[in-house]
C-alpha atoms as a PDB file:
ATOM      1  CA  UNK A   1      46.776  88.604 100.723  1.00  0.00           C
ATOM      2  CA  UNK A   2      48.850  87.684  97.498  1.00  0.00           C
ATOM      3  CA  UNK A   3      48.220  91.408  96.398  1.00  0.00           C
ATOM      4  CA  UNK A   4      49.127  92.959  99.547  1.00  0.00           C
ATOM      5  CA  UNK A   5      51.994  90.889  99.289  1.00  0.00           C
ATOM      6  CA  UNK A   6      52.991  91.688  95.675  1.00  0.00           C
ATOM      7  CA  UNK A   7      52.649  95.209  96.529  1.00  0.00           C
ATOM      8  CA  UNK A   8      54.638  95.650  99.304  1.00  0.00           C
ATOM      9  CA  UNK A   9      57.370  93.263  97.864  1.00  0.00           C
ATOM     10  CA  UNK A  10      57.266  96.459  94.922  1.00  0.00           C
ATOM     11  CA  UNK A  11      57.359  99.002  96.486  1.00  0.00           C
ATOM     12  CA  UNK A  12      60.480  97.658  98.776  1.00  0.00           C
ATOM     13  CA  UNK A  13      62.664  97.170  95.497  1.00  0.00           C
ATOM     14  CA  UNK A  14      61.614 100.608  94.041  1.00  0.00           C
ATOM     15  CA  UNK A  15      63.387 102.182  97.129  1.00  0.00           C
ATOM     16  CA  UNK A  16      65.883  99.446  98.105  1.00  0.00           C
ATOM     17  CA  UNK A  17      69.275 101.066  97.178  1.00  0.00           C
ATOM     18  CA  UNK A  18      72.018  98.578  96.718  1.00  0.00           C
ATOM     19  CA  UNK A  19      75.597  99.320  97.795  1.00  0.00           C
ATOM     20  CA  UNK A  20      77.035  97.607  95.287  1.00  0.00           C
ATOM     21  CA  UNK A  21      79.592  95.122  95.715  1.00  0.00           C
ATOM     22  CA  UNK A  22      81.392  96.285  99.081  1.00  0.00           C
ATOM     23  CA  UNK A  23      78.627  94.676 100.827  1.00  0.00           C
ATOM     24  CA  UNK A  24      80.160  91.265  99.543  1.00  0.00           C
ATOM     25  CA  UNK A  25      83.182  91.590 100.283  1.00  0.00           C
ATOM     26  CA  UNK A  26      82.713  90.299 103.936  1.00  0.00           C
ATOM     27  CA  UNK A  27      81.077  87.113 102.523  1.00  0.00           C
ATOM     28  CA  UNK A  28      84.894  85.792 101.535  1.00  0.00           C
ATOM     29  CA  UNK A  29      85.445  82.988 103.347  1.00  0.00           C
ATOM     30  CA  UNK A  30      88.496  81.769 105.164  1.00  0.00           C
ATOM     31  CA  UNK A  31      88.799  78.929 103.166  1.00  0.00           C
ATOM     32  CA  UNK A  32      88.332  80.433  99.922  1.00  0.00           C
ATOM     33  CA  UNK A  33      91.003  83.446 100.363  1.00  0.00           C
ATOM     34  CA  UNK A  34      93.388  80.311 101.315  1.00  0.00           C
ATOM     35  CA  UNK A  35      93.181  78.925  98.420  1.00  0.00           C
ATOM     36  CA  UNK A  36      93.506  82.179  96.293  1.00  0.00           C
ATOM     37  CA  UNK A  37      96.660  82.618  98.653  1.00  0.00           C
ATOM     38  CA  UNK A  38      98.031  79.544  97.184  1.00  0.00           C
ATOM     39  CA  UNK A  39      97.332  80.060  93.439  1.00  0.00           C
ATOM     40  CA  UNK A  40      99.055  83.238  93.880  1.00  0.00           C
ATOM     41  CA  UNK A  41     102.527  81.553  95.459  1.00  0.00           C
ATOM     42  CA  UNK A  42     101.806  78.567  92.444  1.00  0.00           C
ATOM     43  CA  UNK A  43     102.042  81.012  89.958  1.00  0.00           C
ATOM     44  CA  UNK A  44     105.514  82.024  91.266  1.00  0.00           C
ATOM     45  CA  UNK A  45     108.375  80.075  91.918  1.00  0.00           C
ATOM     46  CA  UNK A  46     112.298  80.202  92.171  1.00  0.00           C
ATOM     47  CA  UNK A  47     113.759  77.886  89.267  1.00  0.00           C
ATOM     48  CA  UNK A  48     117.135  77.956  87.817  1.00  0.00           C
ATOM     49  CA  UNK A  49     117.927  80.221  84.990  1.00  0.00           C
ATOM     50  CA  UNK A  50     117.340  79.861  81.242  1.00  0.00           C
ATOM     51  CA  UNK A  51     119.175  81.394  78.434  1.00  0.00           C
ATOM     52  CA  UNK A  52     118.078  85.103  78.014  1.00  0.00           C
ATOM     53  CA  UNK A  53     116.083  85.499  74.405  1.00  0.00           C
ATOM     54  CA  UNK A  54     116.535  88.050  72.503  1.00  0.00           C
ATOM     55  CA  UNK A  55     113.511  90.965  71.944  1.00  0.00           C
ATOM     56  CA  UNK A  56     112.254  89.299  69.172  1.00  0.00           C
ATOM     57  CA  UNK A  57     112.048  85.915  70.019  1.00  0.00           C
ATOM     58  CA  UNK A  58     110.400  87.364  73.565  1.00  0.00           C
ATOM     59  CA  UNK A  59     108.007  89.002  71.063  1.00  0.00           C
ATOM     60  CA  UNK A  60     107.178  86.279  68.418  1.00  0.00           C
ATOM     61  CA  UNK A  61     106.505  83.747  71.346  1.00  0.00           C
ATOM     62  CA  UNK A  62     104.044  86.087  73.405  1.00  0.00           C
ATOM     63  CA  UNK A  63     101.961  87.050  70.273  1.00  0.00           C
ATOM     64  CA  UNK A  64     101.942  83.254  69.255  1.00  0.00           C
ATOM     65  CA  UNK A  65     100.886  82.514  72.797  1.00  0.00           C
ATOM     66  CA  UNK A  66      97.976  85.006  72.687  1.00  0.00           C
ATOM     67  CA  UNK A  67      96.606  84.283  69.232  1.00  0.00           C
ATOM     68  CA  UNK A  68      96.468  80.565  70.302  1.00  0.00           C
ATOM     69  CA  UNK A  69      95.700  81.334  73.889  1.00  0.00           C
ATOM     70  CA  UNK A  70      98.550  78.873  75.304  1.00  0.00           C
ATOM     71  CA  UNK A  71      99.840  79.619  78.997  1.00  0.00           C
ATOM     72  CA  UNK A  72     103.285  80.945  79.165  1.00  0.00           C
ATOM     73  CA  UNK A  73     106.253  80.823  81.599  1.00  0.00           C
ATOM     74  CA  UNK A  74     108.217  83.593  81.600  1.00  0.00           C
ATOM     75  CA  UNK A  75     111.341  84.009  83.349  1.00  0.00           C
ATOM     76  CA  UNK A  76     112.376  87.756  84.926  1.00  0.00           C
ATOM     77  CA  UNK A  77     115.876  89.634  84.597  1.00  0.00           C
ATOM     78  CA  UNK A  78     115.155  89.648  88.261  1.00  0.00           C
ATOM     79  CA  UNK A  79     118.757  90.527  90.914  1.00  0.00           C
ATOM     80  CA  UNK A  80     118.725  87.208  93.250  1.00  0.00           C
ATOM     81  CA  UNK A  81     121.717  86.876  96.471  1.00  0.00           C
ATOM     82  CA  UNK A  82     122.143  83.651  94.241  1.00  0.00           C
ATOM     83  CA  UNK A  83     122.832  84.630  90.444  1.00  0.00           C
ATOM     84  CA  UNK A  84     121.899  80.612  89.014  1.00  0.00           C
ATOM     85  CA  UNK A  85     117.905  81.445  90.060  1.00  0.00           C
ATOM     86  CA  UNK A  86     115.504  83.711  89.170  1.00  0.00           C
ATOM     87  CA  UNK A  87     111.554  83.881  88.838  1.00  0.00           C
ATOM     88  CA  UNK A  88     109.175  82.220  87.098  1.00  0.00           C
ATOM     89  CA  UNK A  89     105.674  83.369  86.730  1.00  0.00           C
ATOM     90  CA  UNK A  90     102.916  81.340  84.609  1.00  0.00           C
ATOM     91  CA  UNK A  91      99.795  82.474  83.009  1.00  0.00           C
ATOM     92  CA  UNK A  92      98.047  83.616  79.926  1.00  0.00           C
ATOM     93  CA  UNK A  93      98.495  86.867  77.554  1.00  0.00           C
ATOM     94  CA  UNK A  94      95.563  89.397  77.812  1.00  0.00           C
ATOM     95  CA  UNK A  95      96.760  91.863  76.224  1.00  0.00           C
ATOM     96  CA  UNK A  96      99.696  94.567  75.328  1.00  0.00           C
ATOM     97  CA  UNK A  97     101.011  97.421  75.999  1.00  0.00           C
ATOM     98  CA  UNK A  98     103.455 100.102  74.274  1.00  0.00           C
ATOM     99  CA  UNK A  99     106.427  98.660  76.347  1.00  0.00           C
ATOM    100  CA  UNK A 100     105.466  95.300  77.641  1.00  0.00           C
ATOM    101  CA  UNK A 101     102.702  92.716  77.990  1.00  0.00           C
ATOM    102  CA  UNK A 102     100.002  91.968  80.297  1.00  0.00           C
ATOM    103  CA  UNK A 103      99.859  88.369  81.721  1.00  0.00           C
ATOM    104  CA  UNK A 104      96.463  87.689  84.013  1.00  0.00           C
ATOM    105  CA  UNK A 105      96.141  91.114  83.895  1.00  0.00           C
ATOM    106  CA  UNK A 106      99.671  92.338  85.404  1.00  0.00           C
ATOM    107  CA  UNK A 107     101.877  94.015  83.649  1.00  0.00           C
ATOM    108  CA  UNK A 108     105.431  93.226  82.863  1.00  0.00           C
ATOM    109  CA  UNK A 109     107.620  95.226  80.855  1.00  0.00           C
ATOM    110  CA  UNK A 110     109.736  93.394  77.649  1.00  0.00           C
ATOM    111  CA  UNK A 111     112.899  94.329  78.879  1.00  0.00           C
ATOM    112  CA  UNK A 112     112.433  93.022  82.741  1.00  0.00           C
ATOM    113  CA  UNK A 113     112.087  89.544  80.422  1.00  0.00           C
ATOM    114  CA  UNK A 114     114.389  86.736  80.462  1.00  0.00           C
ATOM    115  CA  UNK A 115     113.251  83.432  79.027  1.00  0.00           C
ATOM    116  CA  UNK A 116     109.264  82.745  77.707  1.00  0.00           C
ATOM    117  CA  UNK A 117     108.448  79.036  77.531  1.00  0.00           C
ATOM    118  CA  UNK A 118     104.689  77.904  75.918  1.00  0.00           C
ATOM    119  CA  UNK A 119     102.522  74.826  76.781  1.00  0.00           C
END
């Protein structure tokens, strides 16, 4: 019986054909996309405005912050009803590109930049 068994099980996974991962993507449950939800709106918040930086300094800090992997806040030239707030987005530098930088993966551009703070 172990044969049969062994066979059968063989010959299912030579012609099993696996989607891939859309067939997971119902699994997701209600709790867990809640709490991706609300890392997403903790990664953003309204604060009150810091002193704009200048190019360089915006530069120096984000390639300090990805050679020594620290988490940065940055702060976006962003047009707010009330001028004295803007927002503030945390995370870590992956990477670069010709005209910005990529934080978690999204992209923001040097010049949309207002303030970078490390921890």
């Amino acid at each position: 019986m172990s044969e049969d068994f062994d066979r059968t099980v063989t010959s299912f996974f030579k012609q099993y054909q696996d989607r891939g991962m859309l067939k997971w993507a119902g699994f997701y449950l209600s709790d867990h996309t809640q709490q991706l939800e609300k890392e997403a709106h903790l990664a953003t918040k309204i604060v009150s405005q810091q002193a704009q930086q200048s190019r360089q300094e915006l530069t120096e800090l984000l390639l300090a912050a990805f050679n020594q992997h620290l988490t940065v806040t940055l702060q976006l030239n962003t047009i707010r009803l009330n001028d004295d707030k803007v927002e503030e987005i945390s995370g870590n530098v992956t990477g670069f590109t010709e005209a910005g930088v990529l934080i978690n993966g999204h992209e923001f551009l040097i010049d949309d930049l207002r303030h970078i703070q490390t921890t």
